[in-house]
PDB file of N, CA and C in Angstrom:
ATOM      1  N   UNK A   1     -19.298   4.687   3.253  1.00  0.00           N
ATOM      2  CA  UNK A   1     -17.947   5.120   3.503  1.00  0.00           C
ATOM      3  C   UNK A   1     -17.608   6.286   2.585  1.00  0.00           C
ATOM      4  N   UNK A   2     -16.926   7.477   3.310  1.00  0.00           N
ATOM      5  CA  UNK A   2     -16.252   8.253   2.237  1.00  0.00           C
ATOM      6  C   UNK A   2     -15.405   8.034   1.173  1.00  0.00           C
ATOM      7  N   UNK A   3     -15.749   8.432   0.044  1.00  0.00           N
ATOM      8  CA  UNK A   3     -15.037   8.488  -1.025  1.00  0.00           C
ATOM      9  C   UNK A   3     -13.420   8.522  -0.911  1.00  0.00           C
ATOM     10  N   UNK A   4     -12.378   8.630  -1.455  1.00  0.00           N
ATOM     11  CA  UNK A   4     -11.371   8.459  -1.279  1.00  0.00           C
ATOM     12  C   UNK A   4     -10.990   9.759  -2.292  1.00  0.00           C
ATOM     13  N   UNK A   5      -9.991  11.101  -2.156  1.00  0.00           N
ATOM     14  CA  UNK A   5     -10.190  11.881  -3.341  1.00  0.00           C
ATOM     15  C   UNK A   5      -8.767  11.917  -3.862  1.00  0.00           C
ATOM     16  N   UNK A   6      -8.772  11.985  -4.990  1.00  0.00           N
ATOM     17  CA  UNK A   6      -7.392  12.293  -5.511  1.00  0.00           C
ATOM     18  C   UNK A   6      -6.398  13.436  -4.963  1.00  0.00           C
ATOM     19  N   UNK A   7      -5.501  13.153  -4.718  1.00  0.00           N
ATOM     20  CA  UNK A   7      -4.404  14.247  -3.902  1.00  0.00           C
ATOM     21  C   UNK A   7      -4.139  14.876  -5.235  1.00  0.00           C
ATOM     22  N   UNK A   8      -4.075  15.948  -4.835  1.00  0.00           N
ATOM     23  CA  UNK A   8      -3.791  17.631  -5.891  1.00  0.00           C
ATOM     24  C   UNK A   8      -2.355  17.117  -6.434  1.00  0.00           C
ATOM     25  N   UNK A   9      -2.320  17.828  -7.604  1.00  0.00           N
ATOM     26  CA  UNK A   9      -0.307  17.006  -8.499  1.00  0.00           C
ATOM     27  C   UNK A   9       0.340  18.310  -7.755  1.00  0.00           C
ATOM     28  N   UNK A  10       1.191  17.608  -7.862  1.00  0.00           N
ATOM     29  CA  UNK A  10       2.741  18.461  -7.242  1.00  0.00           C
ATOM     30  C   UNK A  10       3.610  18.868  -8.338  1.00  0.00           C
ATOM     31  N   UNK A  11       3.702  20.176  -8.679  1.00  0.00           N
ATOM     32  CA  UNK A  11       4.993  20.258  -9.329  1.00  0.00           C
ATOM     33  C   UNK A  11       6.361  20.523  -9.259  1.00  0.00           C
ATOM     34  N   UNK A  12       7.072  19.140  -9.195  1.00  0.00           N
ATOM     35  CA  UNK A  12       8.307  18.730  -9.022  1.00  0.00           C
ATOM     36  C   UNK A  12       9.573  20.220  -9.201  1.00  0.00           C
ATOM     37  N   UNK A  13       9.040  20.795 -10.108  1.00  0.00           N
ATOM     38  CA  UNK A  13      10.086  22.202 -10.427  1.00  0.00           C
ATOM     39  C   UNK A  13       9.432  23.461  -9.453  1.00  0.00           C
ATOM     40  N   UNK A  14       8.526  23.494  -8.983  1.00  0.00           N
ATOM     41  CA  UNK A  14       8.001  24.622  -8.256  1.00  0.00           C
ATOM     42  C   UNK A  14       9.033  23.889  -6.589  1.00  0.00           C
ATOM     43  N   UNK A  15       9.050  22.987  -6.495  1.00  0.00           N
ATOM     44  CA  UNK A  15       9.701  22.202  -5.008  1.00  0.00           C
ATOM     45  C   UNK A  15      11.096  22.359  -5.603  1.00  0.00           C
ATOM     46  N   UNK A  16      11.470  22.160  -6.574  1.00  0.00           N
ATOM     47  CA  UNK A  16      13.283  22.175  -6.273  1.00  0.00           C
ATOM     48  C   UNK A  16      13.628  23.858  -6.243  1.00  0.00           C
ATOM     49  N   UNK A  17      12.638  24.784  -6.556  1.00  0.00           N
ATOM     50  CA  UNK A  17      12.987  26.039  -6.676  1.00  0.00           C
ATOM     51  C   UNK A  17      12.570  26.935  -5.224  1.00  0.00           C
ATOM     52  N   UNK A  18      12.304  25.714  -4.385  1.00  0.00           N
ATOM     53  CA  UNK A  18      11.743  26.611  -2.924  1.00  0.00           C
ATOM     54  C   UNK A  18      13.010  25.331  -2.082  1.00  0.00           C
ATOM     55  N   UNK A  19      14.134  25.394  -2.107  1.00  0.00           N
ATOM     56  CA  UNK A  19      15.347  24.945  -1.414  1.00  0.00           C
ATOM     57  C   UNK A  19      15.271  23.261  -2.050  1.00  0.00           C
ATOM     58  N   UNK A  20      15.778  23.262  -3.161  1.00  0.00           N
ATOM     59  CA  UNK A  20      15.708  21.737  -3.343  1.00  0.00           C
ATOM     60  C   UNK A  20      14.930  20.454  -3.034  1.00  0.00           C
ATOM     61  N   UNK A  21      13.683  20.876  -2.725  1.00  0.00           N
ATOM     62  CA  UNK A  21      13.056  19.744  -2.179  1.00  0.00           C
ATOM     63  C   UNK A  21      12.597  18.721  -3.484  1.00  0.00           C
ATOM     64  N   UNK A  22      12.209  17.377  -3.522  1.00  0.00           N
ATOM     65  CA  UNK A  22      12.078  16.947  -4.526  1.00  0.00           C
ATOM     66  C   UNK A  22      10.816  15.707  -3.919  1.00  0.00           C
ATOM     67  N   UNK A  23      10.528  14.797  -4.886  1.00  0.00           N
ATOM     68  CA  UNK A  23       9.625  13.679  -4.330  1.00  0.00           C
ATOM     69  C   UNK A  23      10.474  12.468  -4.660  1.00  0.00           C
ATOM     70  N   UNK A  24       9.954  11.374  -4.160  1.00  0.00           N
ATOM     71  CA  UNK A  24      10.750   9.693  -4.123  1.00  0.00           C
ATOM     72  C   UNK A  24       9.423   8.872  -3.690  1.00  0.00           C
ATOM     73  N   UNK A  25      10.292   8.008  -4.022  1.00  0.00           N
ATOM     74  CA  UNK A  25       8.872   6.988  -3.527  1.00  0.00           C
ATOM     75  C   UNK A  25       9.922   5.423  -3.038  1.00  0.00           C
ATOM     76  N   UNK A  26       9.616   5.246  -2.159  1.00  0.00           N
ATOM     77  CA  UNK A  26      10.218   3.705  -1.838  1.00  0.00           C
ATOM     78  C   UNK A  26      10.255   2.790  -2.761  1.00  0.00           C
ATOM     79  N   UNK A  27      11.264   1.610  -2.994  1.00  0.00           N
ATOM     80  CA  UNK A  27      11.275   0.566  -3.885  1.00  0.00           C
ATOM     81  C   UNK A  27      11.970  -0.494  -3.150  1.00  0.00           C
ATOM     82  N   UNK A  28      11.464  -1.634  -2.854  1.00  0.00           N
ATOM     83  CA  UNK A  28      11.749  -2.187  -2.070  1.00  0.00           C
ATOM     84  C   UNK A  28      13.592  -2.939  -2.106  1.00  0.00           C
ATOM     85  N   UNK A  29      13.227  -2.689  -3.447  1.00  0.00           N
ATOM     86  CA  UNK A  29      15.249  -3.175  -3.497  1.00  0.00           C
ATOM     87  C   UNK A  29      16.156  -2.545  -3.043  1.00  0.00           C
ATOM     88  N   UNK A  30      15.545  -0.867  -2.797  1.00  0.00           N
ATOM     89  CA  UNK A  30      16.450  -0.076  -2.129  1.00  0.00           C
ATOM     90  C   UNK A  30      16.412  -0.723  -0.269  1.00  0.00           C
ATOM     91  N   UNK A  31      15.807  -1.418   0.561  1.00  0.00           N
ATOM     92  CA  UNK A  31      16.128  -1.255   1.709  1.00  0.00           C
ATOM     93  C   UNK A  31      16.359  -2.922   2.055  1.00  0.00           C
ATOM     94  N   UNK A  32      15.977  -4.047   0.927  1.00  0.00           N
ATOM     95  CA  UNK A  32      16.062  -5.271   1.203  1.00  0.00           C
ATOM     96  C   UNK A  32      17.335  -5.862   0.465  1.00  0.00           C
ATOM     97  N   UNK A  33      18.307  -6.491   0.677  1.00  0.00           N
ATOM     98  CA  UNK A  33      19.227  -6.616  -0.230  1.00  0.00           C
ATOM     99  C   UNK A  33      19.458  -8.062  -1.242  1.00  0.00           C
ATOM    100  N   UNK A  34      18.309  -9.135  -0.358  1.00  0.00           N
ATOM    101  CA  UNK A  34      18.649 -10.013  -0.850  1.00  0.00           C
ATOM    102  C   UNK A  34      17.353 -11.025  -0.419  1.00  0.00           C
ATOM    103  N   UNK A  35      17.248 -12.418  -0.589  1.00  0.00           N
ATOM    104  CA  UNK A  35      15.969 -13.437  -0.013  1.00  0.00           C
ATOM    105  C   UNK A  35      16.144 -13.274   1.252  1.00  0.00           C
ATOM    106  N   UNK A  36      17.233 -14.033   2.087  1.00  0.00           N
ATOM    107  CA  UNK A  36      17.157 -13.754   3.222  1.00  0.00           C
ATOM    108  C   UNK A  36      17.101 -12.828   4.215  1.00  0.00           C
ATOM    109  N   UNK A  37      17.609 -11.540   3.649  1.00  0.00           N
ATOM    110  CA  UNK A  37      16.852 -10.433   4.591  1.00  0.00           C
ATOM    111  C   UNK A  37      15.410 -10.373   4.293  1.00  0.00           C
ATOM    112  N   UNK A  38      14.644 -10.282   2.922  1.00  0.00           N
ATOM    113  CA  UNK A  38      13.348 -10.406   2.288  1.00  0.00           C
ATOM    114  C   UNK A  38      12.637 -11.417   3.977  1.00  0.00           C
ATOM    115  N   UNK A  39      12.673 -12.314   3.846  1.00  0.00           N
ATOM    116  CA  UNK A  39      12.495 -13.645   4.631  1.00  0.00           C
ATOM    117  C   UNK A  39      12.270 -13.173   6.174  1.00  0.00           C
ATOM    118  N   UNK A  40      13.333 -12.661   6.579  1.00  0.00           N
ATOM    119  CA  UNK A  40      13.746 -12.166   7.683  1.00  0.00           C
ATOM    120  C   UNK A  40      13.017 -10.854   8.225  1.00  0.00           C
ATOM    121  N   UNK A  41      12.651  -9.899   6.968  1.00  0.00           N
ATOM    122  CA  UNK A  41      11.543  -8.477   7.349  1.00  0.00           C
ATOM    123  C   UNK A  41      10.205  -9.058   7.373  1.00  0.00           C
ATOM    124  N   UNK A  42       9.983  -9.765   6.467  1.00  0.00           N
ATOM    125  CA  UNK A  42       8.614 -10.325   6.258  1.00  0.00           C
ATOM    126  C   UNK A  42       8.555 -11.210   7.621  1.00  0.00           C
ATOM    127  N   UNK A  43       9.183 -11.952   8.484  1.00  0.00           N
ATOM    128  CA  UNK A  43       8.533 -12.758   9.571  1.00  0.00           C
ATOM    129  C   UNK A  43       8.049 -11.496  10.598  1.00  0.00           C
ATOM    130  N   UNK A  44       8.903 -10.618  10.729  1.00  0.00           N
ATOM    131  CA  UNK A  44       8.977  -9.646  11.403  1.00  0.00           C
ATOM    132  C   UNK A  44       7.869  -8.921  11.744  1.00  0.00           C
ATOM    133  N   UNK A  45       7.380  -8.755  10.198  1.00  0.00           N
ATOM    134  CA  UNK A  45       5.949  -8.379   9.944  1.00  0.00           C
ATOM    135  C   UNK A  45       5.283  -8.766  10.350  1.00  0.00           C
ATOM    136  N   UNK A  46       4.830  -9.898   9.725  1.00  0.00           N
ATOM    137  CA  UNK A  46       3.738 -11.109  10.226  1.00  0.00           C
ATOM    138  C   UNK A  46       3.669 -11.266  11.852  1.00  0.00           C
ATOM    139  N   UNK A  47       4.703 -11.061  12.904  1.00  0.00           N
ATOM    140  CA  UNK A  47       4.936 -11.473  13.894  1.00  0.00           C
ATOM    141  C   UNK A  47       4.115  -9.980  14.802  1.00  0.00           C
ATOM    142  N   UNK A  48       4.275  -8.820  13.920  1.00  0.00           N
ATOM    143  CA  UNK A  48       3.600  -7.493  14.357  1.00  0.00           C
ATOM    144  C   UNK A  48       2.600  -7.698  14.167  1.00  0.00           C
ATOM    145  N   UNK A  49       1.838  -8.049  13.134  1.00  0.00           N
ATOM    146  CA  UNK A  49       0.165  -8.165  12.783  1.00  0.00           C
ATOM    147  C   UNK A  49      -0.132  -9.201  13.763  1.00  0.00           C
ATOM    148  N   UNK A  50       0.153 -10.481  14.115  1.00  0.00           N
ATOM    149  CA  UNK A  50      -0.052 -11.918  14.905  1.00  0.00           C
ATOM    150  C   UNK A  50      -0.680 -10.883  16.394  1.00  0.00           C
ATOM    151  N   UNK A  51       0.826 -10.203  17.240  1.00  0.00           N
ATOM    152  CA  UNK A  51       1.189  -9.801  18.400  1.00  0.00           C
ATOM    153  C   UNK A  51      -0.352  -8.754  18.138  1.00  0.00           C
ATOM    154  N   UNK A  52      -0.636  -7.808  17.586  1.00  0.00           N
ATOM    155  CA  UNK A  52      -1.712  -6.556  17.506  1.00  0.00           C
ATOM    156  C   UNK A  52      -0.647  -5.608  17.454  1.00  0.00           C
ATOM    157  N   UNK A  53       0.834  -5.751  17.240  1.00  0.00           N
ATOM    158  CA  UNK A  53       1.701  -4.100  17.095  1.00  0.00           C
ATOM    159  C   UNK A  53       1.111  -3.509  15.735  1.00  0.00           C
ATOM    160  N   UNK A  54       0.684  -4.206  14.955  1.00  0.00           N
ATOM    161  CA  UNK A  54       0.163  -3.476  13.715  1.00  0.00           C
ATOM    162  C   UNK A  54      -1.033  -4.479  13.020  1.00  0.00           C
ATOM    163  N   UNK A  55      -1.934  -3.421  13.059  1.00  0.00           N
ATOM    164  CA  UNK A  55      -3.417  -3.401  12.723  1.00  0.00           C
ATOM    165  C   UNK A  55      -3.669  -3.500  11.292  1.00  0.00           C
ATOM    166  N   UNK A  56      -4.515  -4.581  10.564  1.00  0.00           N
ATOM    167  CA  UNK A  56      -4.302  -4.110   9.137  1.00  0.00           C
ATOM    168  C   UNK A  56      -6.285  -4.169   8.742  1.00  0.00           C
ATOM    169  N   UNK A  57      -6.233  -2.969   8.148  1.00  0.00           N
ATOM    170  CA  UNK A  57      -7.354  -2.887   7.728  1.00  0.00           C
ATOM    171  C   UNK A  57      -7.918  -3.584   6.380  1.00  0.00           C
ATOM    172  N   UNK A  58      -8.805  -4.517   7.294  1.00  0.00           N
ATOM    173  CA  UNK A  58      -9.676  -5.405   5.732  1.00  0.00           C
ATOM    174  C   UNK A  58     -10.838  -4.673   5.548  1.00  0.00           C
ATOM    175  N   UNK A  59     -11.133  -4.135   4.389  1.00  0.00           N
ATOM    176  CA  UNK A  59     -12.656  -3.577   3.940  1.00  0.00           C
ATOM    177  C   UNK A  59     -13.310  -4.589   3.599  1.00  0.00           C
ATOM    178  N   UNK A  60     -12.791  -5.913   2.766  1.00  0.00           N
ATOM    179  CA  UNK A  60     -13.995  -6.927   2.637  1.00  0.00           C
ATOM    180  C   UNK A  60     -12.853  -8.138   1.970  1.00  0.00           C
ATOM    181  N   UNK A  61     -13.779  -8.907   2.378  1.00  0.00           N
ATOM    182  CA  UNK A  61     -13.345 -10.462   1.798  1.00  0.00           C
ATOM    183  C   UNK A  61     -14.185 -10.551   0.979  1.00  0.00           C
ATOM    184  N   UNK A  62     -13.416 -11.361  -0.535  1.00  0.00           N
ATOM    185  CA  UNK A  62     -13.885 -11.778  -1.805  1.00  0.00           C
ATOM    186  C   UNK A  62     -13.675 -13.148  -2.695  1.00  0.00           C
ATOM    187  N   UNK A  63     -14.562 -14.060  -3.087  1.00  0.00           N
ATOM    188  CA  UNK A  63     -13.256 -15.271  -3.716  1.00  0.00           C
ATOM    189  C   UNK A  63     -13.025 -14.638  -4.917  1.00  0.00           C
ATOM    190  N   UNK A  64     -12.023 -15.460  -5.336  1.00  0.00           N
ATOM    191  CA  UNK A  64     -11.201 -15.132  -6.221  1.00  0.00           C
ATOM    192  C   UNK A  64     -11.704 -14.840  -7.915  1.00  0.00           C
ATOM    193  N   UNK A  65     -12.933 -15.232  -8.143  1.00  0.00           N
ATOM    194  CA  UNK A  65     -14.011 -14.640  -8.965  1.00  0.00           C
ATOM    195  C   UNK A  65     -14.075 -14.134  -9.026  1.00  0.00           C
ATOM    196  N   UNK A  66     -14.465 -12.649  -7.929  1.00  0.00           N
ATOM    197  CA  UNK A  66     -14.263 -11.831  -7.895  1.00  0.00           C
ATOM    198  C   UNK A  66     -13.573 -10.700  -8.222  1.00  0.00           C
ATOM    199  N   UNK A  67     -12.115 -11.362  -8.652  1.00  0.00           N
ATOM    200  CA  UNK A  67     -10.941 -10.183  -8.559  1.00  0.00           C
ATOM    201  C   UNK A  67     -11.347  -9.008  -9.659  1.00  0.00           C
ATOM    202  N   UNK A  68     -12.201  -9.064 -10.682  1.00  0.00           N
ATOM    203  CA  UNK A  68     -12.475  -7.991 -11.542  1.00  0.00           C
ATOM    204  C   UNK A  68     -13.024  -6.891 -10.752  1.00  0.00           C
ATOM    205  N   UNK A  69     -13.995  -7.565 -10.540  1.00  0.00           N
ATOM    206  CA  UNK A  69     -15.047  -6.501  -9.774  1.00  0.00           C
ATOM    207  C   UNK A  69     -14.541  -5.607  -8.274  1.00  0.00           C
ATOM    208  N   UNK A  70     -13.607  -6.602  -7.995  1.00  0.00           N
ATOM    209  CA  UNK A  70     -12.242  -6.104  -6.546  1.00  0.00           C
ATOM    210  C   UNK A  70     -11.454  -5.166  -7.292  1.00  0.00           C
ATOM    211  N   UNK A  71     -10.945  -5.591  -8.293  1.00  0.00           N
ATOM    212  CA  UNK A  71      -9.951  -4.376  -8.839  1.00  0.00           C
ATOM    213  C   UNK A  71     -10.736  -2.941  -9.368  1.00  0.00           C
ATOM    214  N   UNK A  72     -12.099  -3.251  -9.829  1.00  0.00           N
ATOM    215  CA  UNK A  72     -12.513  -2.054 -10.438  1.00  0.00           C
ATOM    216  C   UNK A  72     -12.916  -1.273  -9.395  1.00  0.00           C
ATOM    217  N   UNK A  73     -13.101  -1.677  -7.971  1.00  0.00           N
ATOM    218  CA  UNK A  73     -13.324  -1.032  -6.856  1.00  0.00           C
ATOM    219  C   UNK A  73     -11.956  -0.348  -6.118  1.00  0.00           C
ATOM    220  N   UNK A  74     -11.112  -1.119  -6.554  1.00  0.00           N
ATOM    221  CA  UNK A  74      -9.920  -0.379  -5.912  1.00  0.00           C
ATOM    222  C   UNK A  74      -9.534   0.824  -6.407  1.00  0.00           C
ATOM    223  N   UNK A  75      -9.670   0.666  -8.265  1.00  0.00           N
ATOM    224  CA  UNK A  75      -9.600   1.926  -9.231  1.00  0.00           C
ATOM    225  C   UNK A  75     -11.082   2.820  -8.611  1.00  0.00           C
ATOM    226  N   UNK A  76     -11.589   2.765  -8.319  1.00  0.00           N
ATOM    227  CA  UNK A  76     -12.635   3.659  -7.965  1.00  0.00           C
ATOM    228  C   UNK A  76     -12.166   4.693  -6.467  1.00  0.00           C
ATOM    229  N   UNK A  77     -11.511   4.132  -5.891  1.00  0.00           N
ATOM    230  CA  UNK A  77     -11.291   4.652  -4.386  1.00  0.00           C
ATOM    231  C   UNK A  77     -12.260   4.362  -3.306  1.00  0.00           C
ATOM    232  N   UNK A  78     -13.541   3.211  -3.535  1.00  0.00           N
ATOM    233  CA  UNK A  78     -14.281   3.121  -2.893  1.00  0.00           C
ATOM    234  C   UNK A  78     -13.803   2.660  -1.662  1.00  0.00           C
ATOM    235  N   UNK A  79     -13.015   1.335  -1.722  1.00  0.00           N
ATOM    236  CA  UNK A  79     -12.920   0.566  -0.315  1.00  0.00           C
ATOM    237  C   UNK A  79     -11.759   1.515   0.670  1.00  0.00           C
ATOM    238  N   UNK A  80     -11.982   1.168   1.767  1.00  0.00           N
ATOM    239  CA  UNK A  80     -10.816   2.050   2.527  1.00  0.00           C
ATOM    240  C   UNK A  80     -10.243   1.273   3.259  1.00  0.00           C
ATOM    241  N   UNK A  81      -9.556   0.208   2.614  1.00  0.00           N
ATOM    242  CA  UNK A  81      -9.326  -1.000   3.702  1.00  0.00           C
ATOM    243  C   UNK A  81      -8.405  -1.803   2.534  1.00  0.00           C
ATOM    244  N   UNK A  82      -7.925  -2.861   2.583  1.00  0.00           N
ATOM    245  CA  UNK A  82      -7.633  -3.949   2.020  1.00  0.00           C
ATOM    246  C   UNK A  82      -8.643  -4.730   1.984  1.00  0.00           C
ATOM    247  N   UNK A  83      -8.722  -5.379   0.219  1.00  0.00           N
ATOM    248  CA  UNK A  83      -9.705  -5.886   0.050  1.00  0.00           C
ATOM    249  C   UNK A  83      -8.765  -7.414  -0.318  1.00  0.00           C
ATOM    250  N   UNK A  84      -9.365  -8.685   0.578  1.00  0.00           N
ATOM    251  CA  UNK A  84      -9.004 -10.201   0.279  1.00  0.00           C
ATOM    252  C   UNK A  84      -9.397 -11.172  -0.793  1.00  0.00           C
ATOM    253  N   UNK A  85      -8.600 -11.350  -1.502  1.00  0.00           N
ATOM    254  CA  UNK A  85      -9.263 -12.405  -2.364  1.00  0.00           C
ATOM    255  C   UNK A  85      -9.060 -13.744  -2.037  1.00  0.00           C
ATOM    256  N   UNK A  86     -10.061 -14.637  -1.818  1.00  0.00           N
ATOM    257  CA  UNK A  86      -9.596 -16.144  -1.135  1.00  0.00           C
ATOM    258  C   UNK A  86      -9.686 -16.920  -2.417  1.00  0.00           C
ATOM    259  N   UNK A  87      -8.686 -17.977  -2.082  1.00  0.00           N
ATOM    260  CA  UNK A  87      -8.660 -18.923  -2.831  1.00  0.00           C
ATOM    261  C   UNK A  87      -9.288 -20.532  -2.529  1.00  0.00           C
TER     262      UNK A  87
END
């Protein structure tokens, strides 16, 4: 599998000086407000992956022994998938 490569840095002041543009990043407290909506997006989800509306890519299943050697692969960029740890 191809490598995975680091995306080039952005500088944040070169973008606000070409019409204000800036970067953000999602946080989930900004769009969930509380458990029960939490509860309520998450079945939603699950109910898309179940149906095939959304596809989720597993690169490999691992037990839970594993998780070192899973994480040092994730820091690497090797897998291109979601990697499972079973319990």
């Amino acid at each position: 599998m191809p490598r995975q490569q680091t995306p080039p840095l952005v500088d944040s002041v070169w973008l606000s000086q070409r019409g204000g543009m800036y970067l953000t990043r999602a946080v989930r407290g900004h769009f969930i407000a509380d458990r029960t909506q939490l509860v309520a997006r998450m079945a939603e989800l699950f109910d898309w992956i179940v149906s095939g509306g959304l596809r989720v890519n597993i690169a490999r299943r691992s037990p839970l022994s594993d998780a070192a050697r899973a994480h040092r692969d994730i820091e690497s960029g090797a897998p291109t998938g979601k990697i499972l740890l079973e319990v």
